[in-house]
Protein backbone atom coordinates (compact mmCIF):
# COMPACT_ATOMS: atom_id res chain seq x y z
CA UNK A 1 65.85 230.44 92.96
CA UNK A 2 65.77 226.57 93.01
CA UNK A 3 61.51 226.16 94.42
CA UNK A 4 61.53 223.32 96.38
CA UNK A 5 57.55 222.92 97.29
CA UNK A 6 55.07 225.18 97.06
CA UNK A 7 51.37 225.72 98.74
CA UNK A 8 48.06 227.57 97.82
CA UNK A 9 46.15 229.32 100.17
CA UNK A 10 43.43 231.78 100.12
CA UNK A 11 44.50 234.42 102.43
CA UNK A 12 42.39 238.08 103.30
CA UNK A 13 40.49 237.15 100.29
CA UNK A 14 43.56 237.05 97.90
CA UNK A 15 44.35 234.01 96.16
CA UNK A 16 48.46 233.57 97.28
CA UNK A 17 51.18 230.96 97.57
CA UNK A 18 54.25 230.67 99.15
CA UNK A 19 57.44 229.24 98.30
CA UNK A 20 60.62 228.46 99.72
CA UNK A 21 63.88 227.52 97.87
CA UNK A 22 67.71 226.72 98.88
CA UNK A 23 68.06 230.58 99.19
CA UNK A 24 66.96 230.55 102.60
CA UNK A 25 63.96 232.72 101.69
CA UNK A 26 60.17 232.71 102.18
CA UNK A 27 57.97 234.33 99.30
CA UNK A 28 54.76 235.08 98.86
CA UNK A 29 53.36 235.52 95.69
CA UNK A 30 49.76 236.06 93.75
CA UNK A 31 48.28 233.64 91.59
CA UNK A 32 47.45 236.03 89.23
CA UNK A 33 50.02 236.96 86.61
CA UNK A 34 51.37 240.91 86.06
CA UNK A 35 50.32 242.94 83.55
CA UNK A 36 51.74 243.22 80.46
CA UNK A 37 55.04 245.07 80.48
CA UNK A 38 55.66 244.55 84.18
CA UNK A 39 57.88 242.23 85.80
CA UNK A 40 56.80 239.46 88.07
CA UNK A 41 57.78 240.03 91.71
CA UNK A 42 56.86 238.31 94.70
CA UNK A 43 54.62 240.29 97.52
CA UNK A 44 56.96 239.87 100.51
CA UNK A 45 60.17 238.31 101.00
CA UNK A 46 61.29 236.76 104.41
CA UNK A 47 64.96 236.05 104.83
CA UNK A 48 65.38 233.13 106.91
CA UNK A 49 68.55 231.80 109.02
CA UNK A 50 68.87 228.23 107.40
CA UNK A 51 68.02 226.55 104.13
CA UNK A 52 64.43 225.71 103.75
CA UNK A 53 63.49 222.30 102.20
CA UNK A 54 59.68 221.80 102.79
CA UNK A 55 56.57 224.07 102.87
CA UNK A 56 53.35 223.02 104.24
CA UNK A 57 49.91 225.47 104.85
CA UNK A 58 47.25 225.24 107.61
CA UNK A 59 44.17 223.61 106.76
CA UNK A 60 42.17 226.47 107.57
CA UNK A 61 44.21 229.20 109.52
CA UNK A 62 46.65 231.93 108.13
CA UNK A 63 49.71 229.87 109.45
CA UNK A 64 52.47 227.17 107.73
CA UNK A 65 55.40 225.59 108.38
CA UNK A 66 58.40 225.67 106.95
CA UNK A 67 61.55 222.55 107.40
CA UNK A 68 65.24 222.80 107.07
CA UNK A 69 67.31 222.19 109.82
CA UNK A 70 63.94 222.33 112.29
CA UNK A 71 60.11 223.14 111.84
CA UNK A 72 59.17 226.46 112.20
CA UNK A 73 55.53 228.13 111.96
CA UNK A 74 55.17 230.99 111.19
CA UNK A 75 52.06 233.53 111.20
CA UNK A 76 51.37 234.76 107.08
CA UNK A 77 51.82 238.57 108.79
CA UNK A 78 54.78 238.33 110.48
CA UNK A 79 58.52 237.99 109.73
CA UNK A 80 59.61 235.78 112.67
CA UNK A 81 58.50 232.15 113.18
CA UNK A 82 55.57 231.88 115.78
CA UNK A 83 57.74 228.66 117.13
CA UNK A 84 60.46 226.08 116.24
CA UNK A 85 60.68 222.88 117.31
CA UNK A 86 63.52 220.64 116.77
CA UNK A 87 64.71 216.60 117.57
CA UNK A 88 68.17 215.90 116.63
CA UNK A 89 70.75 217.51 114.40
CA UNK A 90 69.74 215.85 110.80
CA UNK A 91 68.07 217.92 108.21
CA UNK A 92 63.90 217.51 107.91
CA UNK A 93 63.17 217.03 104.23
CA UNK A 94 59.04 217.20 104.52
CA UNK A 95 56.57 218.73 106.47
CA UNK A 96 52.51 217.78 106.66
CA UNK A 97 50.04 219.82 108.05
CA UNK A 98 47.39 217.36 109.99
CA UNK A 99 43.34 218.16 107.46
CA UNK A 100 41.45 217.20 110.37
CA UNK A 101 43.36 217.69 113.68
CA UNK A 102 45.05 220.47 112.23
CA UNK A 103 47.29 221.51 115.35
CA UNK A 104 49.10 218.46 114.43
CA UNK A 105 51.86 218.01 112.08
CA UNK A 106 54.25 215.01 110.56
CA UNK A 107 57.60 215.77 109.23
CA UNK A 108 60.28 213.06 107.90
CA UNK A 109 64.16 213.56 108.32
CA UNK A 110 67.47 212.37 106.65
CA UNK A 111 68.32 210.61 109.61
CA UNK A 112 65.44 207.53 108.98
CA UNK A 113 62.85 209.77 111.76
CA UNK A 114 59.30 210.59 111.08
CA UNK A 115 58.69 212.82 113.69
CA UNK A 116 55.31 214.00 115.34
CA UNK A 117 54.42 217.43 116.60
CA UNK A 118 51.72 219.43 118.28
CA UNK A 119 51.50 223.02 117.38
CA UNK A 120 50.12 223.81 121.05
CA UNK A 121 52.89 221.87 123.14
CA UNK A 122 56.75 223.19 122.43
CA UNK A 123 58.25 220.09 122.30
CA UNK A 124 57.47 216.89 119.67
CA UNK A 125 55.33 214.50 120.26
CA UNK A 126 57.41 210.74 119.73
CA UNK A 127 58.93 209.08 116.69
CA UNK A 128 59.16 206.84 114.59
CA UNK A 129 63.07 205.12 113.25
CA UNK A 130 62.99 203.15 110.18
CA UNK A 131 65.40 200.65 108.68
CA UNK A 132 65.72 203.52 105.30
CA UNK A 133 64.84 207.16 104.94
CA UNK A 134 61.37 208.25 104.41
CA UNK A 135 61.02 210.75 101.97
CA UNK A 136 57.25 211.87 102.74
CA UNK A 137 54.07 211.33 104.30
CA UNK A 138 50.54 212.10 103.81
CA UNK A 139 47.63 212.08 106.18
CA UNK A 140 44.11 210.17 105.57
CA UNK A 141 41.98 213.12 105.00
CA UNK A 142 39.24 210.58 107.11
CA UNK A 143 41.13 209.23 109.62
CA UNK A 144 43.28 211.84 111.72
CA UNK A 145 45.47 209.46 113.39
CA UNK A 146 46.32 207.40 109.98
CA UNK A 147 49.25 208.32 107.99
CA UNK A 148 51.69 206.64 105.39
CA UNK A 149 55.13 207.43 104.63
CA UNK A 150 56.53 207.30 101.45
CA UNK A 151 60.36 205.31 102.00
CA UNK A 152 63.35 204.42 100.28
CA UNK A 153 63.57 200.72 100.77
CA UNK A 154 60.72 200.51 97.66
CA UNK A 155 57.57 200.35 100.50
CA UNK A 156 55.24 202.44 101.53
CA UNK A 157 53.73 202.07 105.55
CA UNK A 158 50.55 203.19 107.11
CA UNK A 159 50.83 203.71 110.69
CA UNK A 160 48.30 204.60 113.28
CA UNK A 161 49.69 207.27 115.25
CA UNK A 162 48.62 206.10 118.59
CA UNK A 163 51.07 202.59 118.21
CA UNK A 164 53.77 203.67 116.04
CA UNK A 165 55.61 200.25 116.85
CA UNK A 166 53.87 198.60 114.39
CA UNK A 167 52.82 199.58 110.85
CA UNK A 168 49.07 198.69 109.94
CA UNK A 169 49.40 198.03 106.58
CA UNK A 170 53.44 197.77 104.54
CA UNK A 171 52.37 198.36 100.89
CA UNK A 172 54.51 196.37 97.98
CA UNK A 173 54.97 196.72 94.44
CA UNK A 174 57.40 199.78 93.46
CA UNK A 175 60.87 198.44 92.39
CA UNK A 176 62.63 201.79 93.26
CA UNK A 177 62.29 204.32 95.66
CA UNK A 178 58.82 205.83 96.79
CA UNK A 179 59.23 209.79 96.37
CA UNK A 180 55.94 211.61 97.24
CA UNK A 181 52.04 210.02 98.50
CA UNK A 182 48.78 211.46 98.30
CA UNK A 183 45.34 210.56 99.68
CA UNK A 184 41.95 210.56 97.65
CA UNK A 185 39.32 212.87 99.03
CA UNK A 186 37.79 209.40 100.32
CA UNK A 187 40.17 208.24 102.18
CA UNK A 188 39.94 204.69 100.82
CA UNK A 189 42.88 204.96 98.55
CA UNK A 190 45.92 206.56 98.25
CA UNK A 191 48.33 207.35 94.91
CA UNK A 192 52.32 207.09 94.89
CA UNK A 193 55.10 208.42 93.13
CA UNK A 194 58.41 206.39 92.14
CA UNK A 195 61.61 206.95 91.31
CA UNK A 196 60.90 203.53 88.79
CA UNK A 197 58.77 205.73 86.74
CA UNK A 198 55.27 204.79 87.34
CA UNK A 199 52.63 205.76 89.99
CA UNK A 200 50.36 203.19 91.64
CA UNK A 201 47.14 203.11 93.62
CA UNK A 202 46.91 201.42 96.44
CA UNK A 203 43.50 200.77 98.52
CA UNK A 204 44.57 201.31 102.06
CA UNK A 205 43.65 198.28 103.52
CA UNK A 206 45.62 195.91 100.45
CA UNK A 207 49.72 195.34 100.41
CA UNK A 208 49.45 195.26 96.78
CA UNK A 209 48.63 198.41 94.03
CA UNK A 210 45.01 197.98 92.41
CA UNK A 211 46.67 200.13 89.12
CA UNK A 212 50.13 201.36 87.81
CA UNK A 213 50.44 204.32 85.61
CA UNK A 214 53.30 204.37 83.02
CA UNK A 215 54.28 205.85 79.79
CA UNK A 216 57.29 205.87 77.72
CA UNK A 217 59.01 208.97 78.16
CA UNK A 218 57.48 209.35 81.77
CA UNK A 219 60.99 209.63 83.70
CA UNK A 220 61.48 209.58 87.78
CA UNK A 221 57.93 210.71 88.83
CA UNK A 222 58.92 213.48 91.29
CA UNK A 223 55.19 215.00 92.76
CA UNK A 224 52.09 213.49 92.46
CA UNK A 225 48.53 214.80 93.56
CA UNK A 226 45.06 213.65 93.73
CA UNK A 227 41.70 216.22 92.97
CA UNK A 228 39.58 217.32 95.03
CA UNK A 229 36.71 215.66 93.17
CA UNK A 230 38.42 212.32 93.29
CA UNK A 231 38.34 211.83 89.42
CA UNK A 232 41.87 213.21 88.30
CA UNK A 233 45.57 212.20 89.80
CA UNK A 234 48.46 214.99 88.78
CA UNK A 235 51.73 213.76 88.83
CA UNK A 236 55.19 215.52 87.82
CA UNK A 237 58.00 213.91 86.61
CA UNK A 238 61.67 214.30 85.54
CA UNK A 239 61.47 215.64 82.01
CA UNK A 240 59.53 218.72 82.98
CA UNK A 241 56.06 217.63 82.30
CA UNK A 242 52.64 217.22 84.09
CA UNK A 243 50.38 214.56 83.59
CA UNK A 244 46.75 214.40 84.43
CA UNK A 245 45.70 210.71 84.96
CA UNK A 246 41.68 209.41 85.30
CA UNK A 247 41.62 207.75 89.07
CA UNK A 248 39.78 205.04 87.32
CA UNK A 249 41.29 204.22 84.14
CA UNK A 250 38.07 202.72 82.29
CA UNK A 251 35.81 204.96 83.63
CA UNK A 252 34.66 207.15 80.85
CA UNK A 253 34.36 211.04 81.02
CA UNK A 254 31.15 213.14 80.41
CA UNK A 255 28.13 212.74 80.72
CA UNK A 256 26.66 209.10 80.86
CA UNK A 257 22.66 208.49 79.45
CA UNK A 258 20.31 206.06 81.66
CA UNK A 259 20.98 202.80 79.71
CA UNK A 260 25.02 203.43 80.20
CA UNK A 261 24.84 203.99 83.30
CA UNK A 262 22.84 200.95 83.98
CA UNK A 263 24.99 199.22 81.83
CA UNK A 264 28.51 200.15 83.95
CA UNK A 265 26.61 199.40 86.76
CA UNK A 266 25.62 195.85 86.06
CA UNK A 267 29.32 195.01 84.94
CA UNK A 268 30.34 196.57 87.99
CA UNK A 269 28.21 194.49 90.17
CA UNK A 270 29.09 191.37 88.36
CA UNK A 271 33.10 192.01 88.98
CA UNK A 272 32.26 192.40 92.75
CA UNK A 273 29.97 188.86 92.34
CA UNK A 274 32.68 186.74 90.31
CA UNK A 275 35.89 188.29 91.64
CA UNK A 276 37.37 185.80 93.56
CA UNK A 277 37.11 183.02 90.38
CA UNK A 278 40.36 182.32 89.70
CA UNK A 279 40.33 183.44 85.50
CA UNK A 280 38.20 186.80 86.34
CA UNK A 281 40.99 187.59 89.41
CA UNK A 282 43.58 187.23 87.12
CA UNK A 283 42.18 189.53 84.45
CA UNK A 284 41.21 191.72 87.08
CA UNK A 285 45.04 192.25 88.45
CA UNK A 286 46.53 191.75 85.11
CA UNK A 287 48.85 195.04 83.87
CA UNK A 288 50.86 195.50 81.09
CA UNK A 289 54.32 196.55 82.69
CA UNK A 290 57.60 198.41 80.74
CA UNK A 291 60.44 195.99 80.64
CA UNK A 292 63.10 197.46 83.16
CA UNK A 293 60.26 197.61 85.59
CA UNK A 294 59.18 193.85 85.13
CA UNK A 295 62.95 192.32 85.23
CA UNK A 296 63.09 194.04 88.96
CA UNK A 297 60.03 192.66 89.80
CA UNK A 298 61.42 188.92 88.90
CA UNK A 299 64.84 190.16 89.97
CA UNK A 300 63.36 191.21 93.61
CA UNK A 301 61.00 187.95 93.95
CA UNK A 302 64.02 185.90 93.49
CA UNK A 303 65.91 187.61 96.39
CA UNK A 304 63.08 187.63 98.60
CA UNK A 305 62.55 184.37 98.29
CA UNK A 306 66.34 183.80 99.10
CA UNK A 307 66.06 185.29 102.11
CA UNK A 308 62.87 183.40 103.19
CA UNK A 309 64.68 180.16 102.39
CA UNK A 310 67.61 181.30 104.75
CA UNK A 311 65.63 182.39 107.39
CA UNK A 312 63.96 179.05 107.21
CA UNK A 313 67.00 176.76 107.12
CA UNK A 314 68.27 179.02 110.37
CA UNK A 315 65.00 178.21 112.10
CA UNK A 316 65.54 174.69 111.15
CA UNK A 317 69.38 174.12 112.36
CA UNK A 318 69.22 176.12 115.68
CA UNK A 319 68.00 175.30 119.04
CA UNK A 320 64.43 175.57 119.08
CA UNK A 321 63.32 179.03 120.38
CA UNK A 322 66.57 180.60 119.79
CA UNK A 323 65.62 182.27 116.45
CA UNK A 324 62.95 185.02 116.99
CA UNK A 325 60.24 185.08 113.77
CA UNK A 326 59.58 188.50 113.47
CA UNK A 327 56.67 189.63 111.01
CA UNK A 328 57.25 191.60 107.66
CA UNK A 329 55.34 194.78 109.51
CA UNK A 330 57.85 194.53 112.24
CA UNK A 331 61.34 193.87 110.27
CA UNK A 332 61.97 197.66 109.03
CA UNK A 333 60.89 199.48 112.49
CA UNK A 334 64.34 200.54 114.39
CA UNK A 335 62.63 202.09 117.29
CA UNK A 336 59.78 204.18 118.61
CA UNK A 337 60.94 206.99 121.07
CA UNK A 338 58.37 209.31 123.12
């Protein structure tokens, strides 16, 4: 069986997780490992109608969704979706679960739509078109109406789900596709996965990534995670490993005595004083980059600026008015339907 996603969940005071693969079956299984001799088997298998590509669990009740060809929840002791809900024809690749307003749920699909549900109405809520797929989303664990979705056109966009015409915040600096997000505990920050082999942190509130993560056999980062404690990003990538990453690169680990603690503190305080002087900003943002990642990077500012230069010699040689400036938060959104 090919496992597409799976999700931990404590259930009747079991530790369990369920998976779901292109088998068009739903297993449960228990974290801890059989006994020697035995073979490992899953505790219950349900056998669904359609292919399932996407797993997500309830925050805090015995219930999770599945995606494939619609969302379905379904209760952990029953065999037969609670619901399904369903807008258009394409095939949803993702499903989120909602960690504060938990009857609500996000889910992207192949046909550019991130779609909005309510777990108490039958029908979706609105959604989203985009210029390019999205491939996830993730919710602010702080903020229950913020999300950002994870797309293929290299960007990443936080939307408030109350005016999904306009993104708050389009987030720039991956030169490939943007394959999974996560948020910290905080809220403040969130960590994404590339198909350009690196993972960046992004505060919410900046366009640009405050630190890229990169090694040398590191292939297509696939999954990536942040801890609970807010110290530790996870991230799986295409050559069947798992790295664990510190959130804060020079932050050092253990335990720290008075005088080094009052030492990172002072630094600390004096990079928040100075940080807008031109030489300390530049330090500051300064990363060491592999090549094929850089040469898109000068490849892409090239072409953007291109297409600025067009769109300002249009502006120039037309009638005055008849060229509409639209904003770089507004360019990539197709439509909003409710």
């Amino acid at each position: 069986m090919k496992v597409l996603y799976e999700e931990y969940v404590l259930a009747f005071a079991e530790l369990l997780f369920f998976t779901v693969g292109d088998d068009k079956t739903v297993k449960q299984w228990k974290m801890d490992g059989p006994s020697y001799g035995e073979d490992e088997e899953p505790l219950h298998t349900i056998l669904g109608k359609t292919v399932y590509t996407g797993i997500d669990h309830h925050w805090k009740e015995a219930i999770f969704a599945t995606c494939g060809q619609q969302v379905d929840i379904w209760d952990e002791q029953r065999t037969n979706p609670i619901c399904s809900m369903t807008w258009g024809f394409d095939s949803i690749s993702s499903v989120k679960f909602n960690p504060i307003e938990t009857f609500l749920l996000g889910s992207c699909a192949s046909d550019r739509n991130i779609v909005l549900y309510d777990m108490r109405q039958a029908t979706p809520l609105k959604k989203v078109i985009l210029d390019m797929r999205t491939n996830t989303i993730g919710w602010n664990p702080m903020e229950a109406f913020i999300f950002t979705a994870a797309n293929e056109d290299y960007n990443l966009y936080t939307f408030d789900m109350r005016a999904l015409d306009t993104p708050v915040m389009v987030h720039m600096d991956h030169v490939s596709a943007v394959l999974d997000v996560d948020y910290s505990p905080t809220g403040k920050e969130f960590v994404s996965a590339s198909f350009d082999k690196s993972i960046r942190i992004f505060p919410v509130d900046k366009s640009r990534s405050r630190e890229v993560y990169h090694t040398k056999r590191m292939q297509h980062v696939i999954c990536v995670k942040w801890t609970s404690d807010s110290k530790y990003i996870m991230c799986g990538s295409d050559e069947m490993n798992i790295r664990l990453w510190k959130a804060n690169a020079s932050e050092k680990l253990g335990v720290l005595t008075s005088r080094e603690k009052a030492a990172t503190d002072y630094n600390q305080r004096l990079k928040e004083k100075f940080q807008h002087h031109p030489h300390i900003k530049r330090i500051s943002r300064h990363r060491h980059l592999p090549k094929s990642i850089y040469s898109q990077i000068q490849e892409q500012r090239i072409m953007k600026e291109a297409r600025r230069r067009k769109e300002l010699n249009r502006i120039k040689h037309s009638k005055p008015g008849s060229v509409r400036i639209v904003s770089e938060k507004k360019k990539h959104i197709v439509a909003v339907v409710k």
